[in-house]
Protein backbone atom coordinates (compact mmCIF):
# COMPACT_ATOMS: atom_id res chain seq x y z
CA UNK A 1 86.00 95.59 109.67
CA UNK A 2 83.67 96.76 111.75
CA UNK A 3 79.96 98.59 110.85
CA UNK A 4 80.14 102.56 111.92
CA UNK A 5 77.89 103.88 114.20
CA UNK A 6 76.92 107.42 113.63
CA UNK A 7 73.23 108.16 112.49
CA UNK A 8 73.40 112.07 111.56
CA UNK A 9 73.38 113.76 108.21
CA UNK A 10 76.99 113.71 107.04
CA UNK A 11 78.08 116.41 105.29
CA UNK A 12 82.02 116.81 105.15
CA UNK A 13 84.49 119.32 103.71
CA UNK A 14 83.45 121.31 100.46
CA UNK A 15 84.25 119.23 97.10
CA UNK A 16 86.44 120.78 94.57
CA UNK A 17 84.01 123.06 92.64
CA UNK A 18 84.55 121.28 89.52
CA UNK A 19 84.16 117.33 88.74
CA UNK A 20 84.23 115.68 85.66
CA UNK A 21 81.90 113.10 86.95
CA UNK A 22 78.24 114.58 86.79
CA UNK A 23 75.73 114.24 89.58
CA UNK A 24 72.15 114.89 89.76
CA UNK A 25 71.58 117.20 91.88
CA UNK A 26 70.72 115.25 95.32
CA UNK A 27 66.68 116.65 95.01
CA UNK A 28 66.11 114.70 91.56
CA UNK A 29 68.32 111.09 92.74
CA UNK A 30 66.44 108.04 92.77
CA UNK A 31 66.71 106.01 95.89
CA UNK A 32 68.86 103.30 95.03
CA UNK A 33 67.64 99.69 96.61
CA UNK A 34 69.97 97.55 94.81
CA UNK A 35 72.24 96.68 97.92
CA UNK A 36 68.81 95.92 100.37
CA UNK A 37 67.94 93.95 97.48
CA UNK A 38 71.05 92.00 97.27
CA UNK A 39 70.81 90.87 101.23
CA UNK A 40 66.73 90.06 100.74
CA UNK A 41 67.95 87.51 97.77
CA UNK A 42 70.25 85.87 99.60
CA UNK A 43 68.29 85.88 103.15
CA UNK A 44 65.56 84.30 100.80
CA UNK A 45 66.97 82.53 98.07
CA UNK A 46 70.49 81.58 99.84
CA UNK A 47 71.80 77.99 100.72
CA UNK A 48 73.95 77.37 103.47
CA UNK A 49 77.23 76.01 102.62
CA UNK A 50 79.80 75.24 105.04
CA UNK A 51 82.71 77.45 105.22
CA UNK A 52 86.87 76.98 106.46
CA UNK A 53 85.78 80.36 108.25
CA UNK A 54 83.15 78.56 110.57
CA UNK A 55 79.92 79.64 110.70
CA UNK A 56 77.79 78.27 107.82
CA UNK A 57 77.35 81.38 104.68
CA UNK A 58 74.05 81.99 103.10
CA UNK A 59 75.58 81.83 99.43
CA UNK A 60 74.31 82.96 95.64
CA UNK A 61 76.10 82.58 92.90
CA UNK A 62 76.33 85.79 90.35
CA UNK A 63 74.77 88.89 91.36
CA UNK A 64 75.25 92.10 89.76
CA UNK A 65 74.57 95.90 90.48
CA UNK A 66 74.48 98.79 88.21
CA UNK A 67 75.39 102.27 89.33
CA UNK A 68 75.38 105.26 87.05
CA UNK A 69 76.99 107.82 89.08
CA UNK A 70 74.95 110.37 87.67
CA UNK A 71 72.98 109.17 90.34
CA UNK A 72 74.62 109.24 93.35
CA UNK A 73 78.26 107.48 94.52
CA UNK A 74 77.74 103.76 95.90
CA UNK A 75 78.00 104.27 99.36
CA UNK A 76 75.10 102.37 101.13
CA UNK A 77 72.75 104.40 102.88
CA UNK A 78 71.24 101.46 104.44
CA UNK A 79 73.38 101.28 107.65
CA UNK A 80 75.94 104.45 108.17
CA UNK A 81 79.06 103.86 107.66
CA UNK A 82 80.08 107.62 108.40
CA UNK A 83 83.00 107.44 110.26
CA UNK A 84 84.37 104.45 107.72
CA UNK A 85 83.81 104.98 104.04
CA UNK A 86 87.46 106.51 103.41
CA UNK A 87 89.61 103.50 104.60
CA UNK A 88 88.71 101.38 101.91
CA UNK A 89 89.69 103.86 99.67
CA UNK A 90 93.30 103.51 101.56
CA UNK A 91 93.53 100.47 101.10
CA UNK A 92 93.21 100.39 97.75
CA UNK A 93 95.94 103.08 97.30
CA UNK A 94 97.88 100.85 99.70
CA UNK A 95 97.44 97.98 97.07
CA UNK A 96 98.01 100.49 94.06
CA UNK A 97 100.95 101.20 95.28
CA UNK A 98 102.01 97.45 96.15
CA UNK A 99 101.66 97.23 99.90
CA UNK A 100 101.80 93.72 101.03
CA UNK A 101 102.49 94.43 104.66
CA UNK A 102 101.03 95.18 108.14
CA UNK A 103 103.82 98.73 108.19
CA UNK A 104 102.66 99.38 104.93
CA UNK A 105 99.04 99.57 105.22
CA UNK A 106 99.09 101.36 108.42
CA UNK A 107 101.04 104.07 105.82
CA UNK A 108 97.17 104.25 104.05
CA UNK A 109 95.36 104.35 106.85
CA UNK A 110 94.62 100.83 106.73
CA UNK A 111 94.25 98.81 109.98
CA UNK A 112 92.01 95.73 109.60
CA UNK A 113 94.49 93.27 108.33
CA UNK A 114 95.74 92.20 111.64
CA UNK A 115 94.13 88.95 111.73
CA UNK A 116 95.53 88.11 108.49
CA UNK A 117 99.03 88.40 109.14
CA UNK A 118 99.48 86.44 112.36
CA UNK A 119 102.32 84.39 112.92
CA UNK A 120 100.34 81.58 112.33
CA UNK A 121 99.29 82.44 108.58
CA UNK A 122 102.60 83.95 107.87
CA UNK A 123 104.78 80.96 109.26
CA UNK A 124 102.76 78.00 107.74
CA UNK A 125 103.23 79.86 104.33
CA UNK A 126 107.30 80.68 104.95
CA UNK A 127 106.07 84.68 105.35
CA UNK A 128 108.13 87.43 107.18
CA UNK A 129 105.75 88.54 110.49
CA UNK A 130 103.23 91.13 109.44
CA UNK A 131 103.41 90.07 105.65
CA UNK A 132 99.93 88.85 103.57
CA UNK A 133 102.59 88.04 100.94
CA UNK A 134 103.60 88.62 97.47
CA UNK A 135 100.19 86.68 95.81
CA UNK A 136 98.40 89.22 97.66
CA UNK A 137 96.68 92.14 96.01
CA UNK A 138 99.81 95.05 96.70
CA UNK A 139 102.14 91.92 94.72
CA UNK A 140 99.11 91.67 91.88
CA UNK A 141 98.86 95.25 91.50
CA UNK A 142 102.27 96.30 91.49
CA UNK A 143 104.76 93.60 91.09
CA UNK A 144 102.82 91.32 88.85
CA UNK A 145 105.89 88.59 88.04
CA UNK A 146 106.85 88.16 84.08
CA UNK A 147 109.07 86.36 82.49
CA UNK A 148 111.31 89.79 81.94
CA UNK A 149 111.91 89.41 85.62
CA UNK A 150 110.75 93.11 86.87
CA UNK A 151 107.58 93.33 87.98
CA UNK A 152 104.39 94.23 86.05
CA UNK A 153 103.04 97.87 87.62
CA UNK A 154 99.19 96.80 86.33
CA UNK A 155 97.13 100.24 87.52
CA UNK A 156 100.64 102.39 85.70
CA UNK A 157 99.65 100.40 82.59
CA UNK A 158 95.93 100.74 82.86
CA UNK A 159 96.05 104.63 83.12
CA UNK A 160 98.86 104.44 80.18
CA UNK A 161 96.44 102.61 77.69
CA UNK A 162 93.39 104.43 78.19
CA UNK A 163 94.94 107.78 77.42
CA UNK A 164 96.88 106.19 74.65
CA UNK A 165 93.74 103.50 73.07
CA UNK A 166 90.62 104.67 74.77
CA UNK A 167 88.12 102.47 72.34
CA UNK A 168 90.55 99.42 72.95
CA UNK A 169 88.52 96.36 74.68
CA UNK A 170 91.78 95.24 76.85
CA UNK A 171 91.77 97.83 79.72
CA UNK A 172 92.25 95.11 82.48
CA UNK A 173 93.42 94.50 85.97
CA UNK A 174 93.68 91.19 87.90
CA UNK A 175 94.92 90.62 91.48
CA UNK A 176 95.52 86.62 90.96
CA UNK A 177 98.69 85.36 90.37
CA UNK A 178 98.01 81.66 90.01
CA UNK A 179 101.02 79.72 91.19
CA UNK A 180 100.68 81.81 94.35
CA UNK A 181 97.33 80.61 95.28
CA UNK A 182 97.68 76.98 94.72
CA UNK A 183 96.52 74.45 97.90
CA UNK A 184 96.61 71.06 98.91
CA UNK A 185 99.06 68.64 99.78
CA UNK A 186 102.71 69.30 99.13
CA UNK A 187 101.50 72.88 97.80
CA UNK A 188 101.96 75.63 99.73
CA UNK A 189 100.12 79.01 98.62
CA UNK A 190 102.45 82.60 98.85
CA UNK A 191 99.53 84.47 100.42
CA UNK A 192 97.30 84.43 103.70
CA UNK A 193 94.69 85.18 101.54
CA UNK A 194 93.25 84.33 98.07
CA UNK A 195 92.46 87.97 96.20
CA UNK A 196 88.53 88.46 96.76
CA UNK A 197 87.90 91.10 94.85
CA UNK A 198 89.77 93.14 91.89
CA UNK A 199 89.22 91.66 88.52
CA UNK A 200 88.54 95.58 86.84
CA UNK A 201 87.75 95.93 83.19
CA UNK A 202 87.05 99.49 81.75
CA UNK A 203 85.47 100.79 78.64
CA UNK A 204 85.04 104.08 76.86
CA UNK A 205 81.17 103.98 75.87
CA UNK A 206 79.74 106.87 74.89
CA UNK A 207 82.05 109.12 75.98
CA UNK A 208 82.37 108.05 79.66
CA UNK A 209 84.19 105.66 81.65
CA UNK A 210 82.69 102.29 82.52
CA UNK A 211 84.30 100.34 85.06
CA UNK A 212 83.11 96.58 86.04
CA UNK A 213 84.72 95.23 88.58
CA UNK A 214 84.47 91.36 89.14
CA UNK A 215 84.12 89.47 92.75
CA UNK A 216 85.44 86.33 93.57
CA UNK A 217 84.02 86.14 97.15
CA UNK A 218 82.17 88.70 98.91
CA UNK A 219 80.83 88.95 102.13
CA UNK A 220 77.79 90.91 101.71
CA UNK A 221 77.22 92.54 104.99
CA UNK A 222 80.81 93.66 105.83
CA UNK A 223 83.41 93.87 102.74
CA UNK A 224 81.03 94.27 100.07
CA UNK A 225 80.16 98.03 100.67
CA UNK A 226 84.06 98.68 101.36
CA UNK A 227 84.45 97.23 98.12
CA UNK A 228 81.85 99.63 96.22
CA UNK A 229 83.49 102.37 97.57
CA UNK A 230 87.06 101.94 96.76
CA UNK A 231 86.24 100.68 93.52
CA UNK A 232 83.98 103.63 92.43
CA UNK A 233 86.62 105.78 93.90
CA UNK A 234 88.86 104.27 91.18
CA UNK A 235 86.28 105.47 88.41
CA UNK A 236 86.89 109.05 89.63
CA UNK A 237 90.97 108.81 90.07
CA UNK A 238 90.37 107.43 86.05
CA UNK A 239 88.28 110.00 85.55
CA UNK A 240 90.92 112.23 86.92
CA UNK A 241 93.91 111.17 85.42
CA UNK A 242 92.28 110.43 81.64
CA UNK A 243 90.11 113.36 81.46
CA UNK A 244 87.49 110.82 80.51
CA UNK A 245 84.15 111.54 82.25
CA UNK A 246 83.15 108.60 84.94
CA UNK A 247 80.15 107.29 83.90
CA UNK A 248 79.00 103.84 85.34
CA UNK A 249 80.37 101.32 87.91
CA UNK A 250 79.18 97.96 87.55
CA UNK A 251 80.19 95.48 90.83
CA UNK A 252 79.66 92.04 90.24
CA UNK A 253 79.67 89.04 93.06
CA UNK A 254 80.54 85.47 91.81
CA UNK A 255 79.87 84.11 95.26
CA UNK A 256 77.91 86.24 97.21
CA UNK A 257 77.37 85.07 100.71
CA UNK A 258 76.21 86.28 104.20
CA UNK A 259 77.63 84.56 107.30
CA UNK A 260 75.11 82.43 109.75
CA UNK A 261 76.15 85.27 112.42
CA UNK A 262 75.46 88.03 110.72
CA UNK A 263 71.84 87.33 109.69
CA UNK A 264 70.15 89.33 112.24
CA UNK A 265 72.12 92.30 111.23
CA UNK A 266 71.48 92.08 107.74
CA UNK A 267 67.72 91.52 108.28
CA UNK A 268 67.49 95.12 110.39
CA UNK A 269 68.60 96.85 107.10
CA UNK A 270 65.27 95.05 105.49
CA UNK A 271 63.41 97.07 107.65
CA UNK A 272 64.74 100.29 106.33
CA UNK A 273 63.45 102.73 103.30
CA UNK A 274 66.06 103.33 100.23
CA UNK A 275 67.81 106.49 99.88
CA UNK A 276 69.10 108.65 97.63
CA UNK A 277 73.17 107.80 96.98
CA UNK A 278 75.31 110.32 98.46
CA UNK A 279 78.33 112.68 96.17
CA UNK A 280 81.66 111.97 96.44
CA UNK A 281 84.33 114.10 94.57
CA UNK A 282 87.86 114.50 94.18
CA UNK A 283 89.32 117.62 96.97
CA UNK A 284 91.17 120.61 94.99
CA UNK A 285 93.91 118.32 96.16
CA UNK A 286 93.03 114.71 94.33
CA UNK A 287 91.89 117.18 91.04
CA UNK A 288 96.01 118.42 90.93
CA UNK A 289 97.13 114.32 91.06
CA UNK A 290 98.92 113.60 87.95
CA UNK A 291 99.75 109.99 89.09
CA UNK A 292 97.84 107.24 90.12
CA UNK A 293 100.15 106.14 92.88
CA UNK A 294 99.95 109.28 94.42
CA UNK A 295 96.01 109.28 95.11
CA UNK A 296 95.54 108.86 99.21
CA UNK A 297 92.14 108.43 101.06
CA UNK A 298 91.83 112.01 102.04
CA UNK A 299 91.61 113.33 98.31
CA UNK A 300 88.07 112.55 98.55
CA UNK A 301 85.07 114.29 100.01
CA UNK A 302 81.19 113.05 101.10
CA UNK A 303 78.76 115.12 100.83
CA UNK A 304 74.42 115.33 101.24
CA UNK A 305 75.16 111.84 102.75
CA UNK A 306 71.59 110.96 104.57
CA UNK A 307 72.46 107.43 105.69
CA UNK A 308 69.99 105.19 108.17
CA UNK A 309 71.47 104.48 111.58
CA UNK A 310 74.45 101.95 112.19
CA UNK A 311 73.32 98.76 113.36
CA UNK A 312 75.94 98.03 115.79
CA UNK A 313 79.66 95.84 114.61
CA UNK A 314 79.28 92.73 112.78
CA UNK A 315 80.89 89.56 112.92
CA UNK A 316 83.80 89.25 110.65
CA UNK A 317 85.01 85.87 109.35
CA UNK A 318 89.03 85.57 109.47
C-alpha cells in the first residue's frame, strides 16, 4: 500500500445532514498526537528483531490509542493520505462479505493484495491462483467453519446481538481460525497470510457504541492508519444499523513494529505539528443501508480534512 501524495485541504462531497455519531464542530477539536506519538515510541524505545519479511522491524509490544469520535474520525493528519483513505474501508466490506480472492477484492475496490496471492504462496499452500485462502479474513468473517457444517456469518451475528442484547459483554469478532494457521514441518497453513488485525469487541456504555479492536501485527507506518480507518468506519455502519450512537474506537497493537526501511519516513512525520481529526459520515446513501453486507467504500464522505503533506511511497514488507 502505498502513502498518498496530495497536500491540499480535502474537502469531499456533502455528508448526509444527519449522523448519529456527534462531532465537535472542527473549530473546538483537539489536535490529536496519539499516532506521532506511537512512531516516536517505537523510533525511541523499539528493538530490532529480525523478521521472515527481511529488513529488521523496530518492535513494541502493546500499545493502545483512544479515540472518542466526538473528536474527530481517526484518519492521520500526519502524512495525507487523500487520495487513499476509502480503500481500506473496501476492503473491509470485501472481508464482510467473505472475499478471499484477487476477483473478489478488485469487486471493493481493493487492489493491494497482489503480492499475496502469487503462485508461489498459493501453490506451496495447495491454493487456486489469485486465492489468500479460506483462513484468511473474507473465510473468518463470513464462513467461520462449525461443527453444523455451514459457515458462521460473524459481522450478521454481531449486528443481530446488539440490537437484540445491547448490555451483553459477548459482542465479538475474530478473523483466526486456528487449524488454518498452523506452521512447521509436516503442517501446512490454509492461508498466505496469518489475520493481522480484526479481533473487534463492542460495548454499549453509556449509551454509545464502543468498539476495541485488537492487533496482532501492525506495521505502523503503512497498514496501521488503513486499519484505523476501516475499523472506525465499522463504528459508524454499527452505529447505522443499531441506532446506537458511535461513541469511542479504541485500536490496540500487540506487536507494533516499523520496518528498518521505513525509518526515515516515519521520522519526517516527527517533524510535523498535530492536527485536528477530520469528519467522516455516512452519504444519504450508507444512512438508507439496512444490511451490513451491503455497506461499500463510497457510502462514506471526508470532510474539513487539513492533513500535512505526503511524504512520498513507503516500503511495504510482503
Amino acid at each position: 500500500m502505498a502513502s498518498a501524495a496530495p497536500a491540499a485541504c480535502v474537502a469531499h462531497a456533502a455528508v448526509a445532514e444527519e449522523v448519529s455519531v456527534h462531532y465537535r464542530p472542527f473549530e473546538e477539536r483537539t489536535p490529536d498526537r496519539q499516532y506521532r506519538d506511537l512512531l516516536a515510541r517505537i523510533l525511541h524505545d523499539g528493538v530490532a528483531v529480525p523478521t521472515r519479511q527481511g529488513p529488521e522491524a523496530l518492535t513494541l509490544m502493546q500499545q493502545t490509542m483512544r479515540f472518542d469520535l466526538a473528536n474527530g474520525f481517526p484518519l492521520i493528519t500526519d502524512r495525507s493520505v487523500a487520495s487513499f483513505w476509502r480503500k481500506p474501508i473496501g476492503e473491509l466490506c470485501a472481508f464482510i462479505n467473505g472475499a478471499t480472492t484477487l476477483k473478489e477484492f478488485a469487486e471493493f475496490g481493493c487492489d493491494w493484495w497482489g503480492p499475496w496471492a502469487t503462485p508461489e504462496k498459493t501453490d506451496r499452500r495447495g491454493l487456486p491462483p489469485g486465492d489468500i485462502g479460506p483462513g484468511s479474513y473474507g473465510g473468518a468473517f463470513h464462513d467461520f467453519p462449525t461443527t453444523e457444517g455451514a459457515g458462521f456469518d460473524q459481522f450478521k451475528h454481531l449486528v443481530e446481538q446488539l440490537r437484540e442484547l445491547p448490555g451483553d459483554r459477548t459482542h465479538f469478532v475474530s478473523p483466526w481460525i486456528p487449524q488454518y494457521q498452523v506452521r512447521g514441518a509436516g503442517k501446512t497453513p490454509r492461508t498466505t497470510i496469518a489475520p493481522c488485525h480484526g479481533w473487534v469487541h463492542v460495548r454499549v456504555i453509556g449509551g454509545r457504541l464502543h468498539l476495541h479492536m485488537f492487533q496482532r501485527s501492525g506495521d505502523v507506518p503503512v497498514g496501521v492508519p488503513a486499519n484505523m480507518i476501516q475499523y472506525a468506519a465499522l463504528l459508524l455502519m454499527l452505529d447505522r444499523l443499531t441506532g446506537i450512537p458511535a461513541g469511542v474506537y479504541y485500536h490496540t497493537i500487540s506487536d507494533a513494529h516499523i520496518y528498518a526501511d521505513q525509518v526515515d519516513q516515519a521520522r519526517a512525520m516527527l517533524d510535523r505539528t498535530p492536527r485536528p481529526l477530520p469528519t467522516v459520515a455516512l452519504s444519504a446513501a450508507g444512512e438508507a443501508v439496512e444490511d451490513i453486507h451491503d455497506f461499500r467504500a463510497e457510502h462514506f464522505e471526508l470532510t474539513d480534512y487539513h492533513p500535512h503533506p505526503g511524504i512520498g511511497r513507503i516500503p511495504v514488507a510482503p
